[in-house]
Protein backbone atom coordinates (compact mmCIF):
# COMPACT_ATOMS: atom_id res chain seq x y z
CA UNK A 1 122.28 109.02 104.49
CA UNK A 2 121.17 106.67 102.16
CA UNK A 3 119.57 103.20 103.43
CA UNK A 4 122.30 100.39 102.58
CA UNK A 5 119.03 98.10 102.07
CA UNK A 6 116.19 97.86 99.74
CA UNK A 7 113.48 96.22 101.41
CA UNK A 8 109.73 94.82 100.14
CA UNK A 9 107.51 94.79 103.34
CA UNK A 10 105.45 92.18 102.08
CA UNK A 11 102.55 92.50 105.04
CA UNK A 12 101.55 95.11 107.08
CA UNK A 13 98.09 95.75 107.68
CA UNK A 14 97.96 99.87 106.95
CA UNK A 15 94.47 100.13 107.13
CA UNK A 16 94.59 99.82 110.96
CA UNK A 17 93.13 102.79 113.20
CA UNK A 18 96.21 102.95 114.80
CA UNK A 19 98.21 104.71 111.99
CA UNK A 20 95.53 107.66 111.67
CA UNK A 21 95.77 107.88 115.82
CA UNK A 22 92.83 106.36 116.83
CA UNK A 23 92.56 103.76 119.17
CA UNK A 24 90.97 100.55 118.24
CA UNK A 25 87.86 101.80 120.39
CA UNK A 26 87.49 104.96 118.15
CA UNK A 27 89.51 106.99 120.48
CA UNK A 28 91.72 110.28 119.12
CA UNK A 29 95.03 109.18 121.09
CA UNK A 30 97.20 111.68 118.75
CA UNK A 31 96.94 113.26 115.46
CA UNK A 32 97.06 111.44 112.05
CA UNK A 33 100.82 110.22 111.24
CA UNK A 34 100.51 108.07 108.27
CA UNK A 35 103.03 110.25 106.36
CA UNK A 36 105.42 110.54 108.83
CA UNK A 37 105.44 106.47 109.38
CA UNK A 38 105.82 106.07 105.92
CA UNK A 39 108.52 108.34 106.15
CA UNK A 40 110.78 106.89 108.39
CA UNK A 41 109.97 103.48 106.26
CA UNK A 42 111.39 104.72 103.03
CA UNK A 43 114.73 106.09 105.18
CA UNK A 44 115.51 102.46 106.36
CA UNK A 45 114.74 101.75 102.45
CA UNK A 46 111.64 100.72 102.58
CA UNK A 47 110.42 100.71 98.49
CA UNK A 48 106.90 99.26 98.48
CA UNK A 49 104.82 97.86 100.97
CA UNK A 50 102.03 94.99 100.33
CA UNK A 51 98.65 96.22 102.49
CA UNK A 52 97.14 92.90 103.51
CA UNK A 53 93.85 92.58 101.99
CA UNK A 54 91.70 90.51 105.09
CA UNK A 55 88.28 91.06 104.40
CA UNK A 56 85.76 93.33 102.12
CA UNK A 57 85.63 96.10 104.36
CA UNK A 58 89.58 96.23 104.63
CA UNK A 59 90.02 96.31 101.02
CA UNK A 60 87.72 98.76 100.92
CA UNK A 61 89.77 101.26 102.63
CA UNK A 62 93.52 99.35 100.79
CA UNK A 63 92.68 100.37 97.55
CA UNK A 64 92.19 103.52 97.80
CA UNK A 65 95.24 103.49 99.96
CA UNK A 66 97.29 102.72 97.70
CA UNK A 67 96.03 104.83 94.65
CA UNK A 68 96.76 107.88 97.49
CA UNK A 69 100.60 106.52 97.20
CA UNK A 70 101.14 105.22 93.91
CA UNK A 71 103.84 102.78 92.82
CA UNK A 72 104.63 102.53 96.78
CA UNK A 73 101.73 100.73 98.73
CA UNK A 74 100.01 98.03 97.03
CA UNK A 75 97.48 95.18 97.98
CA UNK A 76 95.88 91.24 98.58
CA UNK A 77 92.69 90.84 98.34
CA UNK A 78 90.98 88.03 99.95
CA UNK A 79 88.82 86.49 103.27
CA UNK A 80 91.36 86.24 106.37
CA UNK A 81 90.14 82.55 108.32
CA UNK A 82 88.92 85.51 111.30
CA UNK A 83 86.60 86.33 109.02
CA UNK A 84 85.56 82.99 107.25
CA UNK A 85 82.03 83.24 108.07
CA UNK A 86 81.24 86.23 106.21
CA UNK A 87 82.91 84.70 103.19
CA UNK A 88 79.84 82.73 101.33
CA UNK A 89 78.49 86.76 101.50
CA UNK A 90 81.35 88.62 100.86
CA UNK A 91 83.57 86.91 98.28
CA UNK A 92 82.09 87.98 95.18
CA UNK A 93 82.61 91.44 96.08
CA UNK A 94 85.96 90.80 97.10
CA UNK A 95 86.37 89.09 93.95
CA UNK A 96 85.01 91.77 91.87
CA UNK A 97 87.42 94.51 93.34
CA UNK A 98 90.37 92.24 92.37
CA UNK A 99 89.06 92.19 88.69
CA UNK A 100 88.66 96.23 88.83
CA UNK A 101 91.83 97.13 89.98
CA UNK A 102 94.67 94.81 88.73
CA UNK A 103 96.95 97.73 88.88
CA UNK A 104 96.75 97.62 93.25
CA UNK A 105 95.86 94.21 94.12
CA UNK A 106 98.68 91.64 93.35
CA UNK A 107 97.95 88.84 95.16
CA UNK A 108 95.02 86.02 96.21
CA UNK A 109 94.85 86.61 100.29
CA UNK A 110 95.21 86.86 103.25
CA UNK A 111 93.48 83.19 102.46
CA UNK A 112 93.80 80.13 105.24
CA UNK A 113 93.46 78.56 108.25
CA UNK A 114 93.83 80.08 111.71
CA UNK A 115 92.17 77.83 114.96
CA UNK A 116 93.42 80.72 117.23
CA UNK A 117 90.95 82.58 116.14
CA UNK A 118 87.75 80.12 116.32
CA UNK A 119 84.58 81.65 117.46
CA UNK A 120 81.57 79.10 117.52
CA UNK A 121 79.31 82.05 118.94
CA UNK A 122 80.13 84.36 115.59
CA UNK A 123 79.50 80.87 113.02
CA UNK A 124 83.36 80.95 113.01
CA UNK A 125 84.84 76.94 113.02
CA UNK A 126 87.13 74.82 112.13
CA UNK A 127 84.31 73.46 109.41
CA UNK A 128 83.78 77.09 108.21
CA UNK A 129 87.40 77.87 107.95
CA UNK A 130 87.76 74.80 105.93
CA UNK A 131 85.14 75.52 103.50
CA UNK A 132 85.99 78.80 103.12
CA UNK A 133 89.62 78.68 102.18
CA UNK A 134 88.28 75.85 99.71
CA UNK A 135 85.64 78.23 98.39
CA UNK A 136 88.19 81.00 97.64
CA UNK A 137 91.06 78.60 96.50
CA UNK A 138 88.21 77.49 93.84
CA UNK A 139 87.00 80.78 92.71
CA UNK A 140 90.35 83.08 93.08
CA UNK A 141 91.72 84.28 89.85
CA UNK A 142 94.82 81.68 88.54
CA UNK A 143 96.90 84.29 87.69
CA UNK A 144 97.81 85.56 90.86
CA UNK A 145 99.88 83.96 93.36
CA UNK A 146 98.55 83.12 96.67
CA UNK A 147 99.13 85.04 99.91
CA UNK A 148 98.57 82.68 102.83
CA UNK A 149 97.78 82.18 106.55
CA UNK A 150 98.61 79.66 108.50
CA UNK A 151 98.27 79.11 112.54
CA UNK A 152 97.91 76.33 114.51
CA UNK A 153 96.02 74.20 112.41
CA UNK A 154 97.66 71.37 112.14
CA UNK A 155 98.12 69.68 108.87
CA UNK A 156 94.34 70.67 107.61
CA UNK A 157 96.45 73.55 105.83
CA UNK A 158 98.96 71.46 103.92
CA UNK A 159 96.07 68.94 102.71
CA UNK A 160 93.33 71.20 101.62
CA UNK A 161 96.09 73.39 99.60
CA UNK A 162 97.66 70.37 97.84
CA UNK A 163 94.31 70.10 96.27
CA UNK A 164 93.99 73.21 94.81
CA UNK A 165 98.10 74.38 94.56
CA UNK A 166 98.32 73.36 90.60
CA UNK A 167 96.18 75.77 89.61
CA UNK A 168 98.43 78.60 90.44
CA UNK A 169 101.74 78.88 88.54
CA UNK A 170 103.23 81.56 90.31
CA UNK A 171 102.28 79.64 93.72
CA UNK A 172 102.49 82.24 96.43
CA UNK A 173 103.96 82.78 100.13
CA UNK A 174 103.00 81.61 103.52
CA UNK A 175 103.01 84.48 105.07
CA UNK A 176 104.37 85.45 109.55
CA UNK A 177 105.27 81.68 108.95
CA UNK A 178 105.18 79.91 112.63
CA UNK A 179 105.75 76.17 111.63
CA UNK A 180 107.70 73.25 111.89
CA UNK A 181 110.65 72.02 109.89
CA UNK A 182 108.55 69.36 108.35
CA UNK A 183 105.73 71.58 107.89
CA UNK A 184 108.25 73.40 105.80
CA UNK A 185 109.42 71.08 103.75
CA UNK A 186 105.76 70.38 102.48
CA UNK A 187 105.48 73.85 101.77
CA UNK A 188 108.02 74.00 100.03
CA UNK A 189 107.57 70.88 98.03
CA UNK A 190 104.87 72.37 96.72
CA UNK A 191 107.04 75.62 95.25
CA UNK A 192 105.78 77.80 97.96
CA UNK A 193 107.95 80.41 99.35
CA UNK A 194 107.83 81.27 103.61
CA UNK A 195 107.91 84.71 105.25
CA UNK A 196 109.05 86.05 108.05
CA UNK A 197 107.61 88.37 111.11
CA UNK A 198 109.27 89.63 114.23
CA UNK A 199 106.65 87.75 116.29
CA UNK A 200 106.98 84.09 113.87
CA UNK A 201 110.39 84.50 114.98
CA UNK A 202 110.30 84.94 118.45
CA UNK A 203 111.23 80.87 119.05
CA UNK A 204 114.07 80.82 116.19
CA UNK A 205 113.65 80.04 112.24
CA UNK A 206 113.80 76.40 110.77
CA UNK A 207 117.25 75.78 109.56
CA UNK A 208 116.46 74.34 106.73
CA UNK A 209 114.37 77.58 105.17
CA UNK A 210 116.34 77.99 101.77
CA UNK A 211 117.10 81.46 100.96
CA UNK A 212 115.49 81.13 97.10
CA UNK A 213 112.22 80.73 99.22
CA UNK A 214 112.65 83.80 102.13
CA UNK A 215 111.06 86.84 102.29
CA UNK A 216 110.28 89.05 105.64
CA UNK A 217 107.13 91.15 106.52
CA UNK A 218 106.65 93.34 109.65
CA UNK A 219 102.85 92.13 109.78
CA UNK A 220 102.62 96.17 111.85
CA UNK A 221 101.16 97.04 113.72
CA UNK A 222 101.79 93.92 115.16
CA UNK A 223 104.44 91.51 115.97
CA UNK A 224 106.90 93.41 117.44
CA UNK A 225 110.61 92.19 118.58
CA UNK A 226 110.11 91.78 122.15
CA UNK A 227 112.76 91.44 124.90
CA UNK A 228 111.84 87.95 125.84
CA UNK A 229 111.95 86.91 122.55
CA UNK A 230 114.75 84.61 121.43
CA UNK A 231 115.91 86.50 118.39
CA UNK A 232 116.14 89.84 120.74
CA UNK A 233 119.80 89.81 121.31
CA UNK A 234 120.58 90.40 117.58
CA UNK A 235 118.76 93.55 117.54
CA UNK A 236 121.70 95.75 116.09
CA UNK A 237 121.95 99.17 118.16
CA UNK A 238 121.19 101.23 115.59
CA UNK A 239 117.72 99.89 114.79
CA UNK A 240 116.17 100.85 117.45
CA UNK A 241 113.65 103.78 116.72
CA UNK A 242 112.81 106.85 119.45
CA UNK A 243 109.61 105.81 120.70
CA UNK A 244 107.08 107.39 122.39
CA UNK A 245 103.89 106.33 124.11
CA UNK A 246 100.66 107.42 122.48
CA UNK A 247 100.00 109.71 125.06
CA UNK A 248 103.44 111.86 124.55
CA UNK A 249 103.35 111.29 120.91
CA UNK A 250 105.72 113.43 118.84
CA UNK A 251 105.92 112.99 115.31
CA UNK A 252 109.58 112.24 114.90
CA UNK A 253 108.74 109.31 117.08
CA UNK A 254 107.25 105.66 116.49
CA UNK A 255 104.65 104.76 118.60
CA UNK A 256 104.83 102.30 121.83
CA UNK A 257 104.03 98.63 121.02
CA UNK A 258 102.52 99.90 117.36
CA UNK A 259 105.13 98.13 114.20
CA UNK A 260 105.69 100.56 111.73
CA UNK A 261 107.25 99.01 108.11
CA UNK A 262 110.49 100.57 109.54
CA UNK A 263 110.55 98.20 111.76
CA UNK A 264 111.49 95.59 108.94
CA UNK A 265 115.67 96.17 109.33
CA UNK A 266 114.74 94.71 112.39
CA UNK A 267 113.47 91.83 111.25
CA UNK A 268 116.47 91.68 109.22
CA UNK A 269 118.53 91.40 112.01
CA UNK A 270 117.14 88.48 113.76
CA UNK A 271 116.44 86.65 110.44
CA UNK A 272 120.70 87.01 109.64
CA UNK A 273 121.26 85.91 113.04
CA UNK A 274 119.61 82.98 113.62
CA UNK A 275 120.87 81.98 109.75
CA UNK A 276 124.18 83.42 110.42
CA UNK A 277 124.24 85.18 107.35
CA UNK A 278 124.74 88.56 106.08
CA UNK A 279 122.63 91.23 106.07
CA UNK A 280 123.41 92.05 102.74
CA UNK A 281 122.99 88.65 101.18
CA UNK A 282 119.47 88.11 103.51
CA UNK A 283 118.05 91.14 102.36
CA UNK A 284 119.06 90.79 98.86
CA UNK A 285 117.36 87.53 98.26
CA UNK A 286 114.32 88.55 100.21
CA UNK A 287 114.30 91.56 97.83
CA UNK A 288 114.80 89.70 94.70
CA UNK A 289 112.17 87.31 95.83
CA UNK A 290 109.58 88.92 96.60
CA UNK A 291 110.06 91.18 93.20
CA UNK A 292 109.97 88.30 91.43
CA UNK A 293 106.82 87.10 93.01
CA UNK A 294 104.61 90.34 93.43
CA UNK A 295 106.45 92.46 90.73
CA UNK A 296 107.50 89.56 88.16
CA UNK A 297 107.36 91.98 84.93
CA UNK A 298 109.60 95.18 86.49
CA UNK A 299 112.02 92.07 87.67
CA UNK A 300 112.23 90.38 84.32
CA UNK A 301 113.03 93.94 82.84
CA UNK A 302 116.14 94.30 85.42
């Protein structure tokens, strides 16, 4: 049967071990199941998927990716604030791949600030998280939109990117969005569009998110729905995947704590319920917006 959706995953980080079977130690915990995931994604009507781009040695492995699945899985390409201090080294190589492969990468990112993830003994603070989303905002190609991180930071986000927002016309998205209502607002007064994760929304969604401006992301293979999450209860039955451990893996089966993109009709669920709006009119908009962002020529055609 036929998925009554058509969904965008906008980020999910498939360059992860933990969809070949390894651990994140190296460890063989069950044989490769990459095509089966992506599988069960395009049943739930998944059509493309956006491969978060965080660092050079990530989109080293995403582009080829996504040349392996063609018109499906596509990329960012940028310096996630985890990994700011390697970006006065890395960034011209990260900007070189995005010049050689226009065709994979379609966005500037995952670019921005994220003080959860300070580490003074690796060179990585709030100074060299600054300067590096400046650097990149600077030196990223204009005629991509943005693809953006944000985590308790603060309003250092919101003032360094006012600086720097005019020079992209197709702004971009804040992506696993986690902020205030009034943080919102001055996203959005800047044109910028929010996204949604099942972890972002494990304390509700700002009311005041306008649907022109939504789009939702399964971040896998993390931020999964949890029971003591707040949007939990609107979990509709039928969403709810067989699961295994890694252990007893089977391959009809999604993996224990690991998001898949299937996951995303999940995501659905608790975004429409804490709107109260359709499913059909939530994943419609989040559809048409994010092919209008990442995909702006096939959307003009339709």
């Amino acid at each position: 049967m036929s998925s009554p959706f058509r969904f965008i995953d906008i980020a999910a980080n498939l360059t992860d071990c933990v969809f070949v079977g390894l651990s994140w130690k190296g460890k063989r915990l069950h044989p490769d199941d990459f095509a089966a995931m992506m599988q069960r994604a395009q049943r739930v009507g998944v059509e493309r998927i956006i491969v978060s781009g965080t660092s050079l040695e990530v989109l080293q492995k995403a582009v080829p990716l996504c040349r392996l699945w063609p018109g499906v899985l596509f990329c960012t390409a940028g310096i996630h604030p985890s990994h700011a201090e390697d970006c006065t080294r890395d960034l011209p190589a990260v900007l070189d791949l995005i010049r050689q492969h226009p065709r994979h990468v379609l966005a500037a990112g995952e670019i921005g600030l994220d003080y959860a993830e300070l580490g003074a003994e690796r060179g990585n603070t709030k100074q060299v998280q600054k300067e590096a989303f400046e650097s990149q905002l600077q030196q990223m190609p204009t005629h991509l939109p943005l693809f953006l991180h944000s985590r308790d930071c603060g309003l250092d986000f919101v003032e360094i990117l006012e600086r720097h927002i005019e020079r992209f016309p197709r702004r971009g998205v804040v992506h696993s969005f986690t902020g205030t209502p009034e943080e919102l607002e001055m996203i959005l007064s800047m044109g910028l569009s929010v996204s949604f994760s099942g972890c972002s929304l494990r304390n509700g969604i700002p009311s005041n998110v306008p649907l022109s401006r939504l789009m939702i992301e399964t971040d896998a293979p993390w931020c999964d729905i949890r029971p003591e999450h707040e949007g939990y209860p609107f979990l509709a039955v039928e969403h709810f995947f067989p699961t295994q451990p890694a252990e007893k893996w089977k391959v009809d089966c999604c993996v224990k704590r690991r998001t898949e993109p299937c996951h995303i009709v999940q995501v659905l669920d608790v975004v429409a319920g804490f709107l109260k709006s359709s499913k059909d009119e939530i994943a419609a908009a989040c559809y048409a917006n994010a092919m209008a962002m990442f995909f702006p020529e096939s959307y003009q055609q339709k």
